[in-house]
C-alpha atoms as a PDB file:
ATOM      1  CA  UNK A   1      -3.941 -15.001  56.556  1.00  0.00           C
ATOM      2  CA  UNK A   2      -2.495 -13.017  59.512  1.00  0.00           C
ATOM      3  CA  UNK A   3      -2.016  -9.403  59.098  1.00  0.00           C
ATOM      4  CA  UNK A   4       1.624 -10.015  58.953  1.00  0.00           C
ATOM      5  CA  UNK A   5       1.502 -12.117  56.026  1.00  0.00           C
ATOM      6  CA  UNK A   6      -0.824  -9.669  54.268  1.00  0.00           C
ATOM      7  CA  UNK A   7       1.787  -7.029  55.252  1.00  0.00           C
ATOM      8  CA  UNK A   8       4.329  -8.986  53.518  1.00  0.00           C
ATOM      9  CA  UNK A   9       2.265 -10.084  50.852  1.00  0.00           C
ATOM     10  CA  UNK A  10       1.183  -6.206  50.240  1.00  0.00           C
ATOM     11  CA  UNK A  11       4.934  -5.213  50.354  1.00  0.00           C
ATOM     12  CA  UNK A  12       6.252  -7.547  47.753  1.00  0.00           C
ATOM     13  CA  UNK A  13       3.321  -6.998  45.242  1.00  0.00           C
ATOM     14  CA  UNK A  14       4.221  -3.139  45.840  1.00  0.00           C
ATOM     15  CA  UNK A  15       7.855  -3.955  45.218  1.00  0.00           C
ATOM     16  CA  UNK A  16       6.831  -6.382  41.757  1.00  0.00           C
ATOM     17  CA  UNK A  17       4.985  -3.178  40.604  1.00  0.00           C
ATOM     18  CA  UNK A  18       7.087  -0.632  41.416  1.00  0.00           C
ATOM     19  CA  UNK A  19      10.171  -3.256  39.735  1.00  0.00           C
ATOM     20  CA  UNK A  20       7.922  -3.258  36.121  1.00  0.00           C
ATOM     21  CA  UNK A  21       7.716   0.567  35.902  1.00  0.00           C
ATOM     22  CA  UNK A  22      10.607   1.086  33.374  1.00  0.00           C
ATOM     23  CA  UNK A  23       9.121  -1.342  31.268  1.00  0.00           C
ATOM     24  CA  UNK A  24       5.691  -0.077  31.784  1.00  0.00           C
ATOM     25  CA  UNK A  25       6.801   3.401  30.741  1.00  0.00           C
ATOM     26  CA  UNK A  26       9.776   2.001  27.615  1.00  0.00           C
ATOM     27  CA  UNK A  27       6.234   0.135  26.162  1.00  0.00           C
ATOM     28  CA  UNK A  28       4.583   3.738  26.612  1.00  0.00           C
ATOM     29  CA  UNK A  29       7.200   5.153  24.719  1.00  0.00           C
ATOM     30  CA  UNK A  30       7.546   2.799  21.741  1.00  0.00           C
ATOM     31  CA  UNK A  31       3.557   3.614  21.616  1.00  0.00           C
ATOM     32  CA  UNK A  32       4.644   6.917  21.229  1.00  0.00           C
ATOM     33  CA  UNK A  33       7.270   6.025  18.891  1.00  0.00           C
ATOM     34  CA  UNK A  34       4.993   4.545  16.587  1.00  0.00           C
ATOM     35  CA  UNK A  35       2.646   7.211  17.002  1.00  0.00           C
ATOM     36  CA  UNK A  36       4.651   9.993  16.062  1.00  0.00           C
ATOM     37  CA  UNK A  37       6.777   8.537  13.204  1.00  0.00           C
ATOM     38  CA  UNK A  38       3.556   7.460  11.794  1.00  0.00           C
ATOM     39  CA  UNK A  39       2.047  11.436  11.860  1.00  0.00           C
ATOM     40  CA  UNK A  40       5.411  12.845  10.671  1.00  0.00           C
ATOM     41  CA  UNK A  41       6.527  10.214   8.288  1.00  0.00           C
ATOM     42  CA  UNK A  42       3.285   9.243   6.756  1.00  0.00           C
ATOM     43  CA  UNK A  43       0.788  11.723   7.296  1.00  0.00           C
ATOM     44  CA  UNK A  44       2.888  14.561   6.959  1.00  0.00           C
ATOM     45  CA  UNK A  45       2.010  16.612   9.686  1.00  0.00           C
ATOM     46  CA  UNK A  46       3.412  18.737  12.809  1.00  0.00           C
ATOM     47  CA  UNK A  47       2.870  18.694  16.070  1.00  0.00           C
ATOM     48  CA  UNK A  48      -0.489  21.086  15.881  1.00  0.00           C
ATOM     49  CA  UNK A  49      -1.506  17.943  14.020  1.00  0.00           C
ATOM     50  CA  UNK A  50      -1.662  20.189  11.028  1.00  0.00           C
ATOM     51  CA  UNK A  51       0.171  19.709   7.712  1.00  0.00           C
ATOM     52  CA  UNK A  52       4.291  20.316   7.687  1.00  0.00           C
ATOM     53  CA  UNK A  53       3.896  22.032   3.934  1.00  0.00           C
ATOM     54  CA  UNK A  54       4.491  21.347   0.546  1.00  0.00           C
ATOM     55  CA  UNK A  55       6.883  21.068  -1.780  1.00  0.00           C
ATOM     56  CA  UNK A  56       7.861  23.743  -4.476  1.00  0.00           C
ATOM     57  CA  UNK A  57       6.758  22.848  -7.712  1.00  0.00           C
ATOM     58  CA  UNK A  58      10.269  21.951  -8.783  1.00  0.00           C
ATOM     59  CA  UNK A  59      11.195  20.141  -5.939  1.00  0.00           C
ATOM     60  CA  UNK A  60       7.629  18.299  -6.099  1.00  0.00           C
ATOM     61  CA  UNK A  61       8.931  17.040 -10.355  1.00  0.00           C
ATOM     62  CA  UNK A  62      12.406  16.266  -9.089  1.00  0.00           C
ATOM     63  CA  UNK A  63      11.267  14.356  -5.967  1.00  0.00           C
ATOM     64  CA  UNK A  64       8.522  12.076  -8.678  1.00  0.00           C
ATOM     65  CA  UNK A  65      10.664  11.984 -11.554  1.00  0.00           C
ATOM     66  CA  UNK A  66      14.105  11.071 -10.047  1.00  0.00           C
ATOM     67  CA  UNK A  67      16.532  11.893  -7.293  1.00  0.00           C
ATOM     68  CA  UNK A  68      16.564  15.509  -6.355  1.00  0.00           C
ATOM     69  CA  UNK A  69      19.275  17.040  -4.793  1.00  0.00           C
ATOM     70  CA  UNK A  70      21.072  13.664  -5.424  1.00  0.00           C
ATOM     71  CA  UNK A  71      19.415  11.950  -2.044  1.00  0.00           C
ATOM     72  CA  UNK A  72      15.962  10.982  -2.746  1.00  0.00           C
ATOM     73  CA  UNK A  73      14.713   7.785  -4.443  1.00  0.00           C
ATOM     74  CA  UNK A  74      12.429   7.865  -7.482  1.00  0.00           C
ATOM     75  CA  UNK A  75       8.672   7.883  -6.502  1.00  0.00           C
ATOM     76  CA  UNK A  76       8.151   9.563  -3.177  1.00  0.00           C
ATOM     77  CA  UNK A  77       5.037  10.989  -2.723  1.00  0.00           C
ATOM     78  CA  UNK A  78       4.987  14.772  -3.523  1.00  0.00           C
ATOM     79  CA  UNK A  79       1.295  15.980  -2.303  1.00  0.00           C
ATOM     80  CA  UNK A  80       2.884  17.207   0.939  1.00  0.00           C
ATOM     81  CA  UNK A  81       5.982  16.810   2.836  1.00  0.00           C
ATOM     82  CA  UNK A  82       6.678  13.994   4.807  1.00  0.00           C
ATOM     83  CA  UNK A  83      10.330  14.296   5.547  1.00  0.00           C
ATOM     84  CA  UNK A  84      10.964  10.985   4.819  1.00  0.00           C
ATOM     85  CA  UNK A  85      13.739  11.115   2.330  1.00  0.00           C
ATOM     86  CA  UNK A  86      16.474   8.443   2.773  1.00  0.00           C
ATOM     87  CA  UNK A  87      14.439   6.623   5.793  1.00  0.00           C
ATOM     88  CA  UNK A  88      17.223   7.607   8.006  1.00  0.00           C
ATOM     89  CA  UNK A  89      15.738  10.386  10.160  1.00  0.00           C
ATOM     90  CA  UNK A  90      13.000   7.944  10.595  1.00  0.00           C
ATOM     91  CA  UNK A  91      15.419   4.959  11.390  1.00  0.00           C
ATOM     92  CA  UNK A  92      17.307   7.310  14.057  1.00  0.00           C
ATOM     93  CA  UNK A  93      13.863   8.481  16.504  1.00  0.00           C
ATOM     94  CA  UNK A  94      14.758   5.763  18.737  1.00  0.00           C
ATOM     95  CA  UNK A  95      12.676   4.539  22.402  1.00  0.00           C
ATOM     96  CA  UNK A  96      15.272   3.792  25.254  1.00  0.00           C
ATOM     97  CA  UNK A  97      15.396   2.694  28.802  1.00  0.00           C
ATOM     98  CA  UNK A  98      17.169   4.549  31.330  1.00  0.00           C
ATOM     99  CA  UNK A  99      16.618   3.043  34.929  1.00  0.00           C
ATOM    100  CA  UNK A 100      12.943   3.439  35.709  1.00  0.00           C
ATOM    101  CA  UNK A 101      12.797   5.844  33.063  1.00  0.00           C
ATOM    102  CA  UNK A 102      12.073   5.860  29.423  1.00  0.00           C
ATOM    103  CA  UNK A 103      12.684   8.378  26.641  1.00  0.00           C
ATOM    104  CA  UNK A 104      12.452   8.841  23.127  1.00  0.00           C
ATOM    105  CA  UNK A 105      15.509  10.465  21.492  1.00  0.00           C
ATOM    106  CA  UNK A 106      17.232  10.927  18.097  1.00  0.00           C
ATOM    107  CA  UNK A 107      20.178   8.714  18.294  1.00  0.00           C
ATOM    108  CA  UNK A 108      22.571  11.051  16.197  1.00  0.00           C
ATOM    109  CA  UNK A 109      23.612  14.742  16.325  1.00  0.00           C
ATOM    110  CA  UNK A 110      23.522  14.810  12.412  1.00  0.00           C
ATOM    111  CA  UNK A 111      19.791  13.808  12.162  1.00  0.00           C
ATOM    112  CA  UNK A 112      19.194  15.719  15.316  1.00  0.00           C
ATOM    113  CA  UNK A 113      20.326  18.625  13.346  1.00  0.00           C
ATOM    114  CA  UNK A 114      18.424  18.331  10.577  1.00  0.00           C
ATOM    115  CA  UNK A 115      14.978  17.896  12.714  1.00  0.00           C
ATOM    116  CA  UNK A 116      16.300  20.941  14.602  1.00  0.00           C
ATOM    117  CA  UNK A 117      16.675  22.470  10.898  1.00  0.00           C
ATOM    118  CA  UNK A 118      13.454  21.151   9.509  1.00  0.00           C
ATOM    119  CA  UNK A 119      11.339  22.426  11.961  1.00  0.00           C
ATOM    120  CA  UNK A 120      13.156  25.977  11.595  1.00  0.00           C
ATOM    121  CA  UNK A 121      12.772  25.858   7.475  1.00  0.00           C
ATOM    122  CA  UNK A 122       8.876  24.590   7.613  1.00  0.00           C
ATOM    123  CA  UNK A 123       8.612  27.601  10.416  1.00  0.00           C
ATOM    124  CA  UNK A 124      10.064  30.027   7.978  1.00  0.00           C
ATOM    125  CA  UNK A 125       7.985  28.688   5.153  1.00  0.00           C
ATOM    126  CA  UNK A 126       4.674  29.315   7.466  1.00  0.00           C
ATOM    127  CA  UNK A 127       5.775  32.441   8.403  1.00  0.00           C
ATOM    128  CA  UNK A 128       5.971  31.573  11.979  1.00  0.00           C
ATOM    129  CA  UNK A 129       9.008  30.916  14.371  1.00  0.00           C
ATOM    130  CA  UNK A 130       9.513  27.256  14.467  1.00  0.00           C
ATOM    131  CA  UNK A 131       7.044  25.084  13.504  1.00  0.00           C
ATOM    132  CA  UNK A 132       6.932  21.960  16.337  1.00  0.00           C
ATOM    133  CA  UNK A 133       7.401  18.278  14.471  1.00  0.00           C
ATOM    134  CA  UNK A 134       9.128  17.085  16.614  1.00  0.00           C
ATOM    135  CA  UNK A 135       7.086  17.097  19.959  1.00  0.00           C
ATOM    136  CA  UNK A 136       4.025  14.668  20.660  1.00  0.00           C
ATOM    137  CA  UNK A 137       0.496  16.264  20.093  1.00  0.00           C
ATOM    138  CA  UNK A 138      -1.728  16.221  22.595  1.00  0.00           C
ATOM    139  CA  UNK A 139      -3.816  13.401  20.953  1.00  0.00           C
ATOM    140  CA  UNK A 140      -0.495  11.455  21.267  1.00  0.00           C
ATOM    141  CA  UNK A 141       0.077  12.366  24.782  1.00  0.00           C
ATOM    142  CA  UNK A 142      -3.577  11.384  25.922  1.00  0.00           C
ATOM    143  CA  UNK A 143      -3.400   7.869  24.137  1.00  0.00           C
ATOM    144  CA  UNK A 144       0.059   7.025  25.403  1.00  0.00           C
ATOM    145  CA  UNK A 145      -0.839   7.847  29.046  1.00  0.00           C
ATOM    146  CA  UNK A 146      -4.324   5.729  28.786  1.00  0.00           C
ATOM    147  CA  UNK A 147      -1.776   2.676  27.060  1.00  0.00           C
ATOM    148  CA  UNK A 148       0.615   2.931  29.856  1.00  0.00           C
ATOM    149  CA  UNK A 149      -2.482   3.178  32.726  1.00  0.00           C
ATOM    150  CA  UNK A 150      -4.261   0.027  31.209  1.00  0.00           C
ATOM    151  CA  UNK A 151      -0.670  -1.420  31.251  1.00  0.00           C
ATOM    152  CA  UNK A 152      -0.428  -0.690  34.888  1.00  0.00           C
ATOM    153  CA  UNK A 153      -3.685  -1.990  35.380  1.00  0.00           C
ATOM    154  CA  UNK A 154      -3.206  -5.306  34.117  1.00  0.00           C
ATOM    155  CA  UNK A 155      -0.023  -5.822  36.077  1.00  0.00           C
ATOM    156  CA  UNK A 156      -1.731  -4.706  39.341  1.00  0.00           C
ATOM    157  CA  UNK A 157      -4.671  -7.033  38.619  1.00  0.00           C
ATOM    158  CA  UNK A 158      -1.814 -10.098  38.080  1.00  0.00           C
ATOM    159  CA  UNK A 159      -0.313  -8.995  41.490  1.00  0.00           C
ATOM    160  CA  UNK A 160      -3.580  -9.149  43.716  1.00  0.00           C
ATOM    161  CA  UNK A 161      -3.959 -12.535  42.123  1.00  0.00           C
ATOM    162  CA  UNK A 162      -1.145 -13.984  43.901  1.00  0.00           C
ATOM    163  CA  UNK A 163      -2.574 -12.951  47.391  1.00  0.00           C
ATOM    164  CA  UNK A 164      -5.549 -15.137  46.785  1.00  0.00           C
END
């Protein structure tokens, strides 16, 4: 192979990689996604990877015994919050594509609101500011960047294999 045709080779397997890097990065994010929904939603906790709170008493009976506040279905858990009520806050954290970028957004400004709210009321509750749900931990962070570096890895190691 001449160096020219290295040169060329080089270029387009920079130009394949470089092309993948908003997919690399939207797979990084729905990592994330699942990551986060999974510590809010199911484990109940914030982003200091501690627990959001629990429910008053009364609220705890409602939330078992039927639908409090007329929204929640009979038979959520009640030994800590979770914010999953209706599954819709849950439903609207959504992973997106923009260019070579990716983000992770809620998709509404009503359920945007209410995470806004949430983390002030759980804050109050605490006796801190505002308590961060909302926001990857730093667990989160490390394991998404390691995902999206094997990622790149792989698709580097594909590339060199056309020059052979």
């Amino acid at each position: 192979m001449t160096p020219d045709e290295l040169k060329r080779k080089l270029d387009q397997v920079t130009r394949e990689i470089a092309g993948m890097r908003g997919d690399i990065l939207l797979a990084g994010v729905k990592d994330l996604e699942g990551r986060m929904k999974r510590r809010i939603f199911n484990e109940g906790k914030n982003s200091d990877d501690n627990k959001i709170g629990n429910y008053s008493k009364s609220w705890a009976e409602a939330r078992k015994n039927g639908r409090p506040k007329g929204s929640t279905p009979k038979g959520l858990q009640t030994s800590y919050i979770d914010l999953e009520f209706t599954g819709q806050l849950r439903r609207s954290i959504t992973p997106a594509k923009d260019g070579n970028e990716a983000v992770l957004y809620i998709n509404n400004d009503f359920d945007y609101q209410k995470s806004q709210w949430a983390e002030e009321q759980q804050g109050r509750k605490a006796g801190s500011g505002e308590m961060k749900i909302f926001d990857a931990t730093k667990k989160e962070e490390r394991a998404v960047v390691r995902y999206i570096d094997d990622l790149f890895q792989e698709e580097i190691e594909k590339a060199f294999q056309k020059l052979r």
